[in-house]
C-alpha atoms as a PDB file:
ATOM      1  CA  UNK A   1      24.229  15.514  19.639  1.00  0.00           C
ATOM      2  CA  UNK A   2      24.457  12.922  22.320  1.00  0.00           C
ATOM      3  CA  UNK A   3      27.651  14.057  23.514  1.00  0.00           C
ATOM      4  CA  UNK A   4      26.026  17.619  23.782  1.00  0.00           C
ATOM      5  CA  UNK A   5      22.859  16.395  25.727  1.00  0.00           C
ATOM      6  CA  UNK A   6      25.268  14.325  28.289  1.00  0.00           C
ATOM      7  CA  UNK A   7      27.622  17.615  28.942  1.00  0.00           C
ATOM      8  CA  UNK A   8      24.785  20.006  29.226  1.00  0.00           C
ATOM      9  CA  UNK A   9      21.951  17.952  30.967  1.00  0.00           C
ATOM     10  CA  UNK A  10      18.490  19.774  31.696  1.00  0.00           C
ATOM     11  CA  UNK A  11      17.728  21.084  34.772  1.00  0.00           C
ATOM     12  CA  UNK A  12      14.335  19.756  35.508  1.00  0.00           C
ATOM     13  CA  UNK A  13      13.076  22.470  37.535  1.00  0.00           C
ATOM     14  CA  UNK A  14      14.268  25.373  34.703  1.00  0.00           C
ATOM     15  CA  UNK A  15      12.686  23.273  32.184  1.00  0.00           C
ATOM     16  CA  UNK A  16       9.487  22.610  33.880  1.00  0.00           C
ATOM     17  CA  UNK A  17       9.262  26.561  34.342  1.00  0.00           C
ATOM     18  CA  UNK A  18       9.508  26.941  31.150  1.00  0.00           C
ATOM     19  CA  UNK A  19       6.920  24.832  29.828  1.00  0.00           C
ATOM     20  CA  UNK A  20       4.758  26.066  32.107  1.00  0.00           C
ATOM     21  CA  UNK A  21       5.516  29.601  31.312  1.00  0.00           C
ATOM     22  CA  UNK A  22       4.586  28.055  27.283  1.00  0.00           C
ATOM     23  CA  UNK A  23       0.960  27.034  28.590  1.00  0.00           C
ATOM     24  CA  UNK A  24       0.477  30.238  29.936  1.00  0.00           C
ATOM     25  CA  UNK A  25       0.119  31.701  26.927  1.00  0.00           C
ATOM     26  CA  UNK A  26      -3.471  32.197  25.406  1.00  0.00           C
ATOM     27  CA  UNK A  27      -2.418  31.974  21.805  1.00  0.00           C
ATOM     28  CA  UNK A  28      -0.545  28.461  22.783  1.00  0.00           C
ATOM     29  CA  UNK A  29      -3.412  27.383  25.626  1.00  0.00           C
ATOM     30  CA  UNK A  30      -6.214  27.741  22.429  1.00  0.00           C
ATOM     31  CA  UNK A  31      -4.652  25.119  20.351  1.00  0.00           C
ATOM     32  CA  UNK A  32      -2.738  23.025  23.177  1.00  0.00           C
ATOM     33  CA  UNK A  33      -5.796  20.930  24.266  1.00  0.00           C
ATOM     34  CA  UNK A  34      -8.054  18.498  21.607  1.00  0.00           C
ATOM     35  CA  UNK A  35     -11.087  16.433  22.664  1.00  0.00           C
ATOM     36  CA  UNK A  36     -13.322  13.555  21.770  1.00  0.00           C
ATOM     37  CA  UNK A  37     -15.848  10.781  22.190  1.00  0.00           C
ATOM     38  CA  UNK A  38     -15.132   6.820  22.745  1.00  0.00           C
ATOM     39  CA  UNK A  39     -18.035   4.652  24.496  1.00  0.00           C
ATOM     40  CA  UNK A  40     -19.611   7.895  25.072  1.00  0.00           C
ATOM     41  CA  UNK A  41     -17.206   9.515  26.778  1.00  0.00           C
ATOM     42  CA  UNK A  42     -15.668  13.222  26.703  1.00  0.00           C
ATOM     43  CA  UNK A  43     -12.017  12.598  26.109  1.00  0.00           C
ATOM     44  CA  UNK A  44      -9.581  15.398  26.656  1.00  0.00           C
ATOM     45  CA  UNK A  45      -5.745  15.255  25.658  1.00  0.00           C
ATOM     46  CA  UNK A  46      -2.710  17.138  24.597  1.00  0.00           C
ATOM     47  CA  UNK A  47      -2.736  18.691  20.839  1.00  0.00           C
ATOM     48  CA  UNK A  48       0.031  18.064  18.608  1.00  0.00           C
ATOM     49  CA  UNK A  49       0.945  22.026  19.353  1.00  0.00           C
ATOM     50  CA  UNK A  50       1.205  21.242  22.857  1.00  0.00           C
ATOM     51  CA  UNK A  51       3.172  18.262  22.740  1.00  0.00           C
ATOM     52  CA  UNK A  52       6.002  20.325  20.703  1.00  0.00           C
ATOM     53  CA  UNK A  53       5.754  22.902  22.980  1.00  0.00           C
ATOM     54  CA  UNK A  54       6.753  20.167  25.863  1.00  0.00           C
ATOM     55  CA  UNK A  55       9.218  18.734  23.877  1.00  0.00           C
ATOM     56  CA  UNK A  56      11.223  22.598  23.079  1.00  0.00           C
ATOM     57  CA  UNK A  57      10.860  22.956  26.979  1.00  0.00           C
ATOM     58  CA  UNK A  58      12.164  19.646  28.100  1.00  0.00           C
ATOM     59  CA  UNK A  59      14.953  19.882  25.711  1.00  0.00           C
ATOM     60  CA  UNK A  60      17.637  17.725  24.498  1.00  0.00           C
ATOM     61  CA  UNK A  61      15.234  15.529  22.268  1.00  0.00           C
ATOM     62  CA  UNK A  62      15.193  14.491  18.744  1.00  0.00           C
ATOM     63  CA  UNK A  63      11.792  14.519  17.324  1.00  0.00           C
ATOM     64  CA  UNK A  64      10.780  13.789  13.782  1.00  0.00           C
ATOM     65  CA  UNK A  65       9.651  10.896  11.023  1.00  0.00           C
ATOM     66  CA  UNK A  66      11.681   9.547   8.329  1.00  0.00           C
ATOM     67  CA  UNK A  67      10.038   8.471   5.003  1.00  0.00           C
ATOM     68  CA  UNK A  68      12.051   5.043   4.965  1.00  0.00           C
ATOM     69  CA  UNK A  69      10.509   3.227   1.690  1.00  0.00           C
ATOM     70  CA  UNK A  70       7.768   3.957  -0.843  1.00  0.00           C
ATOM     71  CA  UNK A  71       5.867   1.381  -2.986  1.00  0.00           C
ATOM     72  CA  UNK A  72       2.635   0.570  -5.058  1.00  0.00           C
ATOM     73  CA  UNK A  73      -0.127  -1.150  -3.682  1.00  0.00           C
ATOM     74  CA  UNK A  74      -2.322  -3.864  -5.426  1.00  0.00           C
ATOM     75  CA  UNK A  75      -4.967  -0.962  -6.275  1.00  0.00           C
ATOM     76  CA  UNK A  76      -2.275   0.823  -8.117  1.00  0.00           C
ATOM     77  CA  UNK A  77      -1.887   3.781  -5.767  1.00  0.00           C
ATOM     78  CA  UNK A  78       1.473   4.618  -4.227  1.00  0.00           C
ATOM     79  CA  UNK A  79       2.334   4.358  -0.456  1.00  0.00           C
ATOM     80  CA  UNK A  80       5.198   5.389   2.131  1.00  0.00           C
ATOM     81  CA  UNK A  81       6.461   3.803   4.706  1.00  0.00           C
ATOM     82  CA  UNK A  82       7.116   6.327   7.377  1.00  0.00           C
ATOM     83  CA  UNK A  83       9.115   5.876  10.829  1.00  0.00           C
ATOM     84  CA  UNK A  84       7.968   8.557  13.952  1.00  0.00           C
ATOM     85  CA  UNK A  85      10.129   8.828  16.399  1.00  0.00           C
ATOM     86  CA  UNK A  86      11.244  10.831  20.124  1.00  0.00           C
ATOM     87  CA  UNK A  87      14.289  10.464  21.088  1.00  0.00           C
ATOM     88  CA  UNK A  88      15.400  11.535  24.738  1.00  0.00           C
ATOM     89  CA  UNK A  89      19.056  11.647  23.887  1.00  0.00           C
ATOM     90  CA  UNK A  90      20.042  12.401  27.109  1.00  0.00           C
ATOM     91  CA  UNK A  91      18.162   9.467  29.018  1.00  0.00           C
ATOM     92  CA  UNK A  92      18.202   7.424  25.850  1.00  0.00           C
ATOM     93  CA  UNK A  93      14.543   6.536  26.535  1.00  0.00           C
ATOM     94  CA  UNK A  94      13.169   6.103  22.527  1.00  0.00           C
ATOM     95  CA  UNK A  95       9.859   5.549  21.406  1.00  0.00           C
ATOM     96  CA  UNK A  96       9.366   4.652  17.438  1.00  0.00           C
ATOM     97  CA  UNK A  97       5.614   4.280  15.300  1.00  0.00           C
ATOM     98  CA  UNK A  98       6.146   2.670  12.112  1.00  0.00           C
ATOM     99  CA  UNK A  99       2.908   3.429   9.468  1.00  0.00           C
ATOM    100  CA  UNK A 100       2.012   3.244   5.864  1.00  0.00           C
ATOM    101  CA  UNK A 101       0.652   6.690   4.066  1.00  0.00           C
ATOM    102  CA  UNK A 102      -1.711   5.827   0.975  1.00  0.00           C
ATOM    103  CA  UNK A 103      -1.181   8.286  -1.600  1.00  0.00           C
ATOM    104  CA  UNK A 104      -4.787   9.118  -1.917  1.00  0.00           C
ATOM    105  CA  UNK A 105      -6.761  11.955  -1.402  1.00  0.00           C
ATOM    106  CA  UNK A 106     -10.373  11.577  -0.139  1.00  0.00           C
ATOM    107  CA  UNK A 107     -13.198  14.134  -1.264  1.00  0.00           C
ATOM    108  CA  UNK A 108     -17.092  14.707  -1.351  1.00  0.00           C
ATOM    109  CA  UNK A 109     -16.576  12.898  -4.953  1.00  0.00           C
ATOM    110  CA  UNK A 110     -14.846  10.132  -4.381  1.00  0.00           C
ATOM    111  CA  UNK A 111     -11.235  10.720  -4.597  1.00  0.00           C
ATOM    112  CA  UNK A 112      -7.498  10.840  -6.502  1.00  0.00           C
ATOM    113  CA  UNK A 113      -4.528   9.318  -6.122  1.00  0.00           C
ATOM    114  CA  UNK A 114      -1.975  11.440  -5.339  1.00  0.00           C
ATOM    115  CA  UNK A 115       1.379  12.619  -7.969  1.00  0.00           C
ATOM    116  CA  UNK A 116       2.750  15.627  -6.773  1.00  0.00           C
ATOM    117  CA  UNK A 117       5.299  15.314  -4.414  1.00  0.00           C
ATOM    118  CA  UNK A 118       4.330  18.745  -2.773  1.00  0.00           C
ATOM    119  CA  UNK A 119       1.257  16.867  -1.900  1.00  0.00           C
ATOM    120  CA  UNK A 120       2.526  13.586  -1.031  1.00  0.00           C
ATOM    121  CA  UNK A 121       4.951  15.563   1.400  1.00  0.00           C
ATOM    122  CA  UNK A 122       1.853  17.305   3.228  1.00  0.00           C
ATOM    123  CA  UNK A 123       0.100  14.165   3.350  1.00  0.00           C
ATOM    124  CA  UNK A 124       2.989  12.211   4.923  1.00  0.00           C
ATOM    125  CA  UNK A 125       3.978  15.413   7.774  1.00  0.00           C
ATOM    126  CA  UNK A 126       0.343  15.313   8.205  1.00  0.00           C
ATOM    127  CA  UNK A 127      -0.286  11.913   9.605  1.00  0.00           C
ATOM    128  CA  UNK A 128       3.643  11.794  11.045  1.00  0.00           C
ATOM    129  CA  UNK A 129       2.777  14.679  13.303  1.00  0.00           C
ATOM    130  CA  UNK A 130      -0.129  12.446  14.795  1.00  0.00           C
ATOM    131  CA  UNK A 131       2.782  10.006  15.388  1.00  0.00           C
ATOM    132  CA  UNK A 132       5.205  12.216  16.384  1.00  0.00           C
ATOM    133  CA  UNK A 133       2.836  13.714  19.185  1.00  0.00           C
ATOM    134  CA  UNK A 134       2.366   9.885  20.887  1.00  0.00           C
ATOM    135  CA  UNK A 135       5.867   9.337  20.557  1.00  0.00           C
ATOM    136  CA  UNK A 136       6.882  12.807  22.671  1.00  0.00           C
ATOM    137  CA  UNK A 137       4.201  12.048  25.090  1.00  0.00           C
ATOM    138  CA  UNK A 138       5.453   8.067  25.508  1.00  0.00           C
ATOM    139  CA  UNK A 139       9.159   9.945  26.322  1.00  0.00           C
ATOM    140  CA  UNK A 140       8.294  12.611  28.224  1.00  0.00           C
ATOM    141  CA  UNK A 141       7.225  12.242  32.147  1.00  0.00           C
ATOM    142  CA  UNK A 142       4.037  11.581  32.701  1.00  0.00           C
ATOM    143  CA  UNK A 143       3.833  14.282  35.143  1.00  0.00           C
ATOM    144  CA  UNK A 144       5.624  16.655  33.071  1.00  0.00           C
ATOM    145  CA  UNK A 145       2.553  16.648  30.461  1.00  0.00           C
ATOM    146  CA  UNK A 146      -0.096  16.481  33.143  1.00  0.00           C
ATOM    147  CA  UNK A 147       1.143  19.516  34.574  1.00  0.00           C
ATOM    148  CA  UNK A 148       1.377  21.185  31.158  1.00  0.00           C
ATOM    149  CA  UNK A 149      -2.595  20.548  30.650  1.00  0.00           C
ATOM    150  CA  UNK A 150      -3.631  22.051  33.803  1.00  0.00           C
ATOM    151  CA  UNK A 151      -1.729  25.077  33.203  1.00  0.00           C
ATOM    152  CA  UNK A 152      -3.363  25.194  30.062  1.00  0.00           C
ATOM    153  CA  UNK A 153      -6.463  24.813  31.709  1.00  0.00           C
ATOM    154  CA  UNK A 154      -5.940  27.381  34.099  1.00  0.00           C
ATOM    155  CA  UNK A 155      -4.883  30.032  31.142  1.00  0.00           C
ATOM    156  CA  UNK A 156      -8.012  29.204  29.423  1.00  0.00           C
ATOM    157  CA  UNK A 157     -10.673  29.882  31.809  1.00  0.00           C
ATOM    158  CA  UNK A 158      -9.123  33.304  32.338  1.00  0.00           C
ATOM    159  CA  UNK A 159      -8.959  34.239  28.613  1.00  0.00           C
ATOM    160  CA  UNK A 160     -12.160  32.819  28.062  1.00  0.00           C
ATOM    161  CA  UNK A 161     -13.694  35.553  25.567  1.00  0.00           C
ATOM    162  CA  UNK A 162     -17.729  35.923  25.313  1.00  0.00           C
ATOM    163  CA  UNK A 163     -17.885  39.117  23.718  1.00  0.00           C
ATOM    164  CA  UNK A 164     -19.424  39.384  20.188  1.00  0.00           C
ATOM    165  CA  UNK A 165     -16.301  39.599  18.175  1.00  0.00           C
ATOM    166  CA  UNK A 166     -15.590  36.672  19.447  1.00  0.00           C
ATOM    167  CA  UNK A 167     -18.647  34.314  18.948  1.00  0.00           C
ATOM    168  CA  UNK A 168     -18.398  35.288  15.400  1.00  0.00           C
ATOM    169  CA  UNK A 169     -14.963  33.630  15.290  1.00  0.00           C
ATOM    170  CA  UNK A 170     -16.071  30.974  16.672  1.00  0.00           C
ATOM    171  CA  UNK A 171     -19.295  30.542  14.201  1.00  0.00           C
ATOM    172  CA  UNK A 172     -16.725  31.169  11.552  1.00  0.00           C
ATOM    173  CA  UNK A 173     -14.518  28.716  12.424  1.00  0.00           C
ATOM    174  CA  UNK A 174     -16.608  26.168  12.676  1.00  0.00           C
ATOM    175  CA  UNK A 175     -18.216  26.540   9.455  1.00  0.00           C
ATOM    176  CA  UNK A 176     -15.134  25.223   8.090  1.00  0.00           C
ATOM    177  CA  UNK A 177     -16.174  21.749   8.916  1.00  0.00           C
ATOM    178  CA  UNK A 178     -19.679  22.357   8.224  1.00  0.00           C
ATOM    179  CA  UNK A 179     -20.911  23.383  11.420  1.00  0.00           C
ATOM    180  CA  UNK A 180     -23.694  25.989  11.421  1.00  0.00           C
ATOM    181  CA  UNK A 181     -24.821  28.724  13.955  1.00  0.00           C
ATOM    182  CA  UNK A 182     -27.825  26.687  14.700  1.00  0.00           C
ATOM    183  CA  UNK A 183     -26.136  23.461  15.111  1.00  0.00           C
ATOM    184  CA  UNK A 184     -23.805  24.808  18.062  1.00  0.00           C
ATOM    185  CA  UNK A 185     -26.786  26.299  19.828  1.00  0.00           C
ATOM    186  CA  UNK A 186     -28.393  22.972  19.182  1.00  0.00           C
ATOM    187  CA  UNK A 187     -25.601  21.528  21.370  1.00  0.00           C
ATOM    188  CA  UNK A 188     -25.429  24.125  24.187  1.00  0.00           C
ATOM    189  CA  UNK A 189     -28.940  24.330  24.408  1.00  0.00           C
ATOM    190  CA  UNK A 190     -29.085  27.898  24.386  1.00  0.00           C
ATOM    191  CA  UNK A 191     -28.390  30.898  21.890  1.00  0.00           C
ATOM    192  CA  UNK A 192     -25.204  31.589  21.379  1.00  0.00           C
ATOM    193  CA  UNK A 193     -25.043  35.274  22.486  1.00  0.00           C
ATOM    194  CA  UNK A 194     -25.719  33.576  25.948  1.00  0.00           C
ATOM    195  CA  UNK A 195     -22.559  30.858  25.843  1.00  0.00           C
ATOM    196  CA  UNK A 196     -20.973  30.363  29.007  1.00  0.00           C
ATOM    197  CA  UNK A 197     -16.989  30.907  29.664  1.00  0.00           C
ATOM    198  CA  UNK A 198     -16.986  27.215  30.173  1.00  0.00           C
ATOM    199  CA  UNK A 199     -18.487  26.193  27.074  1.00  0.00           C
ATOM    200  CA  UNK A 200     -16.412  28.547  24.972  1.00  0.00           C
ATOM    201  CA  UNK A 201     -13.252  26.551  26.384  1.00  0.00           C
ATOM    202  CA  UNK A 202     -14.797  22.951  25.244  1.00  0.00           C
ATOM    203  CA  UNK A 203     -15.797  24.488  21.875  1.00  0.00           C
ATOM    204  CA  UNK A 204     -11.686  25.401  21.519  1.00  0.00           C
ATOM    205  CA  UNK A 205     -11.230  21.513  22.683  1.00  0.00           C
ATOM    206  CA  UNK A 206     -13.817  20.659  19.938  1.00  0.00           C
ATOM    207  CA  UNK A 207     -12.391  22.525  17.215  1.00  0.00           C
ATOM    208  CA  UNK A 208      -8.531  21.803  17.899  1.00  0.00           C
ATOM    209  CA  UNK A 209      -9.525  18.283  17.623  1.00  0.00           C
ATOM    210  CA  UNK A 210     -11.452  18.799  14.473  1.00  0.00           C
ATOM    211  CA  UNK A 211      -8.212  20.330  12.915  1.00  0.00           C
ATOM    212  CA  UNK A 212      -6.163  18.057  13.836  1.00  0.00           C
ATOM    213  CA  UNK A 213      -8.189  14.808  12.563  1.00  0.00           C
ATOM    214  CA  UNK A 214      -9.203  14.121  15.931  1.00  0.00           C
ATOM    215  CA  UNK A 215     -13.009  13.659  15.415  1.00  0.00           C
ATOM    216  CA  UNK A 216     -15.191  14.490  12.575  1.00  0.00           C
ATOM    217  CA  UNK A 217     -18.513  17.442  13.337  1.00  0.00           C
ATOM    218  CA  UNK A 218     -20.602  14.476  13.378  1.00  0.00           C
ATOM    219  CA  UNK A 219     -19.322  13.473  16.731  1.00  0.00           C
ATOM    220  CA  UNK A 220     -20.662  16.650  18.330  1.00  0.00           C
ATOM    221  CA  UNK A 221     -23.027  17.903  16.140  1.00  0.00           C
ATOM    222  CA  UNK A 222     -26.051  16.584  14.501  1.00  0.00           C
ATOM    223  CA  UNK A 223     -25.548  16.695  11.047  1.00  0.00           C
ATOM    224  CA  UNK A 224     -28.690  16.052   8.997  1.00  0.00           C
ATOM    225  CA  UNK A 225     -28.621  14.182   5.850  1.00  0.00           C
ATOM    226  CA  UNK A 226     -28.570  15.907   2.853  1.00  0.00           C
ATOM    227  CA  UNK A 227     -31.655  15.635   0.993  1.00  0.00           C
ATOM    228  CA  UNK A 228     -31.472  17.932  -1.711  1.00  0.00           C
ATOM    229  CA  UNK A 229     -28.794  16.559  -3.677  1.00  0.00           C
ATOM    230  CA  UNK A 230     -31.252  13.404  -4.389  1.00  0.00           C
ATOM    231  CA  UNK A 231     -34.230  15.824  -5.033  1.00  0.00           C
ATOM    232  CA  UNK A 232     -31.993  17.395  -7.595  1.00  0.00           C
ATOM    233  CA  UNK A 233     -30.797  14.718  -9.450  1.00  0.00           C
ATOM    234  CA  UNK A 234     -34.403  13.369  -9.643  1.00  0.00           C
ATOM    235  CA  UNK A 235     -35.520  17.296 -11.268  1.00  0.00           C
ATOM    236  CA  UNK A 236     -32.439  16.603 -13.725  1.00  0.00           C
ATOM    237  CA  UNK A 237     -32.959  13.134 -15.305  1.00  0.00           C
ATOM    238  CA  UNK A 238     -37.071  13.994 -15.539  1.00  0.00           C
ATOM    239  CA  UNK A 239     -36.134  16.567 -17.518  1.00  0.00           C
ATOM    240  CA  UNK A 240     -33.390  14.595 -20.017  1.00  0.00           C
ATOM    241  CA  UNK A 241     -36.187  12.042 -20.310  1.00  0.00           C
ATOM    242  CA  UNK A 242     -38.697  14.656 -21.085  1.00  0.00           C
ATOM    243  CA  UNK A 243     -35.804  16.267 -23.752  1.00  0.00           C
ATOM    244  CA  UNK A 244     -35.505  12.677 -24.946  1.00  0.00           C
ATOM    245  CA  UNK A 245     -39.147  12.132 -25.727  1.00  0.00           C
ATOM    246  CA  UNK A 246     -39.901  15.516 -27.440  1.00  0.00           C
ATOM    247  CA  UNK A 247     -36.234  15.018 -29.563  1.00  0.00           C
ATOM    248  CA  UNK A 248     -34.960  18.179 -28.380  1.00  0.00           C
ATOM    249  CA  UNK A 249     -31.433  18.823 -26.148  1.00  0.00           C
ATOM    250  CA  UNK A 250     -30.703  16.486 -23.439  1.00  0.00           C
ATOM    251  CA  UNK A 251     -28.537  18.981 -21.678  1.00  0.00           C
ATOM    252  CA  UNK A 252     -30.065  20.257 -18.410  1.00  0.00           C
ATOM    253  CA  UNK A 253     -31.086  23.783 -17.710  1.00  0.00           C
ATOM    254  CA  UNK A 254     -28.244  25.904 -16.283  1.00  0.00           C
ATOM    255  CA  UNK A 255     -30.216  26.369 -13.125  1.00  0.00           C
ATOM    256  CA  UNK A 256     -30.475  22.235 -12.786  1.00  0.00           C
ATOM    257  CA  UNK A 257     -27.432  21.733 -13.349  1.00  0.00           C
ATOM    258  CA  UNK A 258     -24.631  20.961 -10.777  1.00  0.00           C
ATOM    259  CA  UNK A 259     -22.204  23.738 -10.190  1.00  0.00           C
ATOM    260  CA  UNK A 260     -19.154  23.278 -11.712  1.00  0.00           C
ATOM    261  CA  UNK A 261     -16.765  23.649  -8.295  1.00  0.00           C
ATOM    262  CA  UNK A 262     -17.087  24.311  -4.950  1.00  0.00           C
ATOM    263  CA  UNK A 263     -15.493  27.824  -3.304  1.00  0.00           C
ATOM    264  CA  UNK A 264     -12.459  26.767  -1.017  1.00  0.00           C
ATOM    265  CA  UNK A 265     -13.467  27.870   2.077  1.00  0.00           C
ATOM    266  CA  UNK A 266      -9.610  27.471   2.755  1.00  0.00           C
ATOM    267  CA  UNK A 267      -8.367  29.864  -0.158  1.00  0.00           C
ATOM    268  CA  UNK A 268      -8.566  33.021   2.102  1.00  0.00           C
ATOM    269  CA  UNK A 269      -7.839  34.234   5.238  1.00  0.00           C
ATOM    270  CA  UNK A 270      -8.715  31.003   7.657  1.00  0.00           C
ATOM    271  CA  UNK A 271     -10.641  31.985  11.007  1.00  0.00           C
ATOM    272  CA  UNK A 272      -9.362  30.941  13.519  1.00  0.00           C
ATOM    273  CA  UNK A 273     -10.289  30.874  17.511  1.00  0.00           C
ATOM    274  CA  UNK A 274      -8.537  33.350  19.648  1.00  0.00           C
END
């Protein structure tokens, strides 16, 4: 592969054209750009999307991660020791992240350690694609992927879709992550059938970098507390106690009780912003 890259070098000016031409497409330019907040600061950056859509363009690279070891850890739960890496192969500039994957899945209830290999696969590509994006960007010019983001920019403001079609994507999106109508006109400060092209552009930012792991809603949004979990518990155990004292069943009233599972709001057709 080396040999290839050094007998067929990239022309920089075709290959800048073509990631350029890459950015100006909307599908590509709604995904390519992620943001978020440090020290109260907006934060913009290049997505993982957009960083492999640099790296096709500049060509002659070898991008990837490599799953070196695997091990248990003192709580019992497996790990993997994973190696990112971009490889310029024709400038033989190399940049390398070594990290650890716990095989542990987080949820609303706690958690489980992780068996399947299917999963422990997804888990690993997961967080190596984080790694994998800061090692292209480390390689590639500077210049190269500031270029790519204002192109993006630029296709963004003039796809920038208002109509109502539209807004419902967005609402349904972001409901995903827990994000309700009210909450996003909350943080615009206006109803949403009045969102500016503008805002519609930072709401993309928002929610590539809420699929990606970026940031969590509660960065952007206020999330309230949930209350009524505690409320219910409180209705349940009064009336166990009650059940205990009168000798009867301790079991809770369907309608008290907790529901046995959650819908996936992943299981169907995901929406997405377009």
């Amino acid at each position: 592969m080396v040999l290839i890259a050094k007998r067929f070098p990239r022309d920089p000016v075709r290959s800048m054209d073509l990631i350029l031409q890459a950015a100006s497409r909307p599908t590509l330019a709604e995904s390519s750009l992620y943001s978020y907040t440090r020290g109260g600061t907006e934060i913009t950056g290049p997505s993982i999307r957009l960083a492999e859509a640099i790296c096709q363009g500049w060509g002659n690279m070898d991008v990837g991660f490599k799953e070196v070891a695997r091990g248990i850890g003192p709580d019992k739960v497996g790990y993997s020791e994973v190696l990112a890496f971009a490889w310029d192969m024709e400038t033989n500039a190399r940049k390398s992240i070594a990290f650890r994957v716990r095989h542990w899945r987080d949820t609303k209830k706690g958690g489980y350690a992780l068996t399947d290999e299917r999963d422990i696969y997804e888990l690993v590509a997961n967080q190596a694609s984080r790694r994998g994006r800061n090692c292209i960007l480390s390689v590639v010019p500077g210049d190269v992927v500031e270029a790519a983001q204002r192109q993006c920019e630029i296709t963004l403001s003039a796809h920038a879709d208002t109509s109502p079609e539209a807004l419902k994507k967005l609402v349904a999106a972001f409901a995903e992550f827990g994000v309700s109508k009210e909450q996003i006109e909350q943080r615009i400060q206006r109803r949403i059938e009045t969102i500016t092209p503008a805002q519609i552009i930072s709401f993309k930012k928002i929610y590539s970098s809420l699929r990606d792991g970026m940031s969590s809603s509660k960065d952007w949004f206020d999330v309230p507390a949930d209350s009524g979990a505690p409320e219910k518990s409180k209705k349940v155990a009064e009336k166990i106690n009650d059940a205990i004292r009168k000798g009867g069943d301790t079991t809770a009233a369907p309608s008290e009780q907790e529901p046995a599972s959650r819908p996936d709001l992943m299981s169907g057709q995901s929406a997405e912003l377009e």
